[in-house]
Protein backbone atom coordinates (compact mmCIF):
# COMPACT_ATOMS: atom_id res chain seq x y z
CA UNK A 1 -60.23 -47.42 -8.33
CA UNK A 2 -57.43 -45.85 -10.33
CA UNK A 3 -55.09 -49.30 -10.60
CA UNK A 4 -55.76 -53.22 -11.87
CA UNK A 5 -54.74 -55.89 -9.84
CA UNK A 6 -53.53 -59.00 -11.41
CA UNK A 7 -51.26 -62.61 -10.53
CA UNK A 8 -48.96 -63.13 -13.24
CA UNK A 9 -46.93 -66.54 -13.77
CA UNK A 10 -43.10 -66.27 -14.97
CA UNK A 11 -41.95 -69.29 -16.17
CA UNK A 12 -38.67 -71.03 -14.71
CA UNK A 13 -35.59 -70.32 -17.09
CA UNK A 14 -37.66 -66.84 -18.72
CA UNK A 15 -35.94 -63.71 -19.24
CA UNK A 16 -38.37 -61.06 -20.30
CA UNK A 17 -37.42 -57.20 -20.90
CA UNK A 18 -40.11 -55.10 -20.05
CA UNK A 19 -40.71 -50.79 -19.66
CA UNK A 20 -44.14 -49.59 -18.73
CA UNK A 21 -44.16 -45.82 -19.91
CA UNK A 22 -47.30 -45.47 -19.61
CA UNK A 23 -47.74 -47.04 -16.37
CA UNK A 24 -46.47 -47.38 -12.39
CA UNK A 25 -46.04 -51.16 -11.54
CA UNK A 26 -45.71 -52.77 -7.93
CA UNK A 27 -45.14 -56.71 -7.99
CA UNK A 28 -45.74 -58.50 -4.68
CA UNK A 29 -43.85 -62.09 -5.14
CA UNK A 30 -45.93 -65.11 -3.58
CA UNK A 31 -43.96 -67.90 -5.12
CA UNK A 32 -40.77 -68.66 -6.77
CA UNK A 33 -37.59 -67.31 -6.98
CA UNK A 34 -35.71 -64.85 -9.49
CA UNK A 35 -34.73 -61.51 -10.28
CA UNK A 36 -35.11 -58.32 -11.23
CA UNK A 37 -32.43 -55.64 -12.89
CA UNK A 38 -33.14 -51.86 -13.66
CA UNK A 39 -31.40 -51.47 -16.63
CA UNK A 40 -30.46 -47.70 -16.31
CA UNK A 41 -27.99 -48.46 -13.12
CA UNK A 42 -26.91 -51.76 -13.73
CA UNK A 43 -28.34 -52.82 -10.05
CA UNK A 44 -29.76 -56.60 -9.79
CA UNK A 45 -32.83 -57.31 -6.81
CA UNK A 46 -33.12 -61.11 -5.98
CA UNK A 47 -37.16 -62.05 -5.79
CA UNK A 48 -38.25 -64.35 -3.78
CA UNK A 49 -41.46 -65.12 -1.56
CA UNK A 50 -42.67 -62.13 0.10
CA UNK A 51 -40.35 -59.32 -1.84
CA UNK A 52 -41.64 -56.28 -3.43
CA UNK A 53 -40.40 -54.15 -5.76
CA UNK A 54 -41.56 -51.02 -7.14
CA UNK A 55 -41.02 -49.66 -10.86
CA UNK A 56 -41.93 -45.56 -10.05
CA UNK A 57 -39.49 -44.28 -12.64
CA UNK A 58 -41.24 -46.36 -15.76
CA UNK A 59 -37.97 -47.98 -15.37
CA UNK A 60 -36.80 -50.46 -17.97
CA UNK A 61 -36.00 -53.49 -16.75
CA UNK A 62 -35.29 -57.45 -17.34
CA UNK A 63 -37.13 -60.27 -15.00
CA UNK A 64 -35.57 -63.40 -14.75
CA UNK A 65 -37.08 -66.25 -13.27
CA UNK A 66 -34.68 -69.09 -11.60
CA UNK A 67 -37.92 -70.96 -10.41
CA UNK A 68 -41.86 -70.57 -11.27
CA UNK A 69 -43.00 -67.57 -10.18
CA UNK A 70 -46.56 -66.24 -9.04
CA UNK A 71 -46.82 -62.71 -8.85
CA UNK A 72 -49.71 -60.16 -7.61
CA UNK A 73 -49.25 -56.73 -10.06
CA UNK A 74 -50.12 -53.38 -9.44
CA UNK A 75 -50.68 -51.32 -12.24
CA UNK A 76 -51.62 -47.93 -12.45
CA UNK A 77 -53.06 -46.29 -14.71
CA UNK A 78 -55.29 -49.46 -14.80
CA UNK A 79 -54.94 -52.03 -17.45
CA UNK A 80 -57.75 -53.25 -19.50
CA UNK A 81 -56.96 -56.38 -20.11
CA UNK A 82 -56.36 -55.52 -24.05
CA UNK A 83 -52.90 -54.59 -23.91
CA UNK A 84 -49.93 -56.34 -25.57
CA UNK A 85 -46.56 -55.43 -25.25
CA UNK A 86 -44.99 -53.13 -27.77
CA UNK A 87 -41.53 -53.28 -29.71
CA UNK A 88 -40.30 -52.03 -26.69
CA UNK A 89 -41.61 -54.15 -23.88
CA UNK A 90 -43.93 -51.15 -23.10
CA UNK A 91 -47.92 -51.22 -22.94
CA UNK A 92 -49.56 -48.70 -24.92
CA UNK A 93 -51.59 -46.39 -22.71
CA UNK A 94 -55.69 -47.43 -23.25
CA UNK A 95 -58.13 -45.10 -22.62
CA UNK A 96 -60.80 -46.52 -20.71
CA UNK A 97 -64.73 -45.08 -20.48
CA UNK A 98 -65.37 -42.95 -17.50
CA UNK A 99 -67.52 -44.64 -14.58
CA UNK A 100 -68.87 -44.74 -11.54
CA UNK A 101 -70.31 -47.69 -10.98
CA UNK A 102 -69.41 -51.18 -9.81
């Protein structure tokens, strides 16, 4: 399909500085209540139910959760499920096999 789809939980009172290099990132908020600044310009987004924000720049940014939050993420390239944030909140690109079936 070209992108993974998973819900993510950020715990109340987390901060958590992330940059996806490697990957575009859409986050769909279902629950909770936080934020979201792109470090490059300084700007802050408030997050709460039904707000989506888009990282299309591989943007570098920090997510802070007031409340729990559940989360539906986009990713693409797709993740595998083996990834683990790097030194510097990035995911290493994965190279997955080449199908076409379900």
């Amino acid at each position: 399909m070209g992108y993974s789809f998973h819900i993510t939980t950020i715990y109340a009172g987390t901060q958590t500085e992330m940059e996806y290099r490697n990957h575009l990132e859409t986050v769909y908020c279902m629950e909770g209540e936080g934020e979201v600044e792109t470090l490059a310009d300084g700007k802050t987004y408030q997050i709460s139910p039904g707000t989506v924000y888009v990282l299309n720049r591989h943007d570098r940014h920090i997510l802070k959760a007031r409340s729990e939050m559940k989360l539906a993420c986009v990713f693409n390239p797709p993740l595998t499920g083996k990834e683990v944030h790097d030194d510097s909140g990035a995911y290493p690109l994965v190279e997955q096999p080449s199908s076409n079936s379900l």
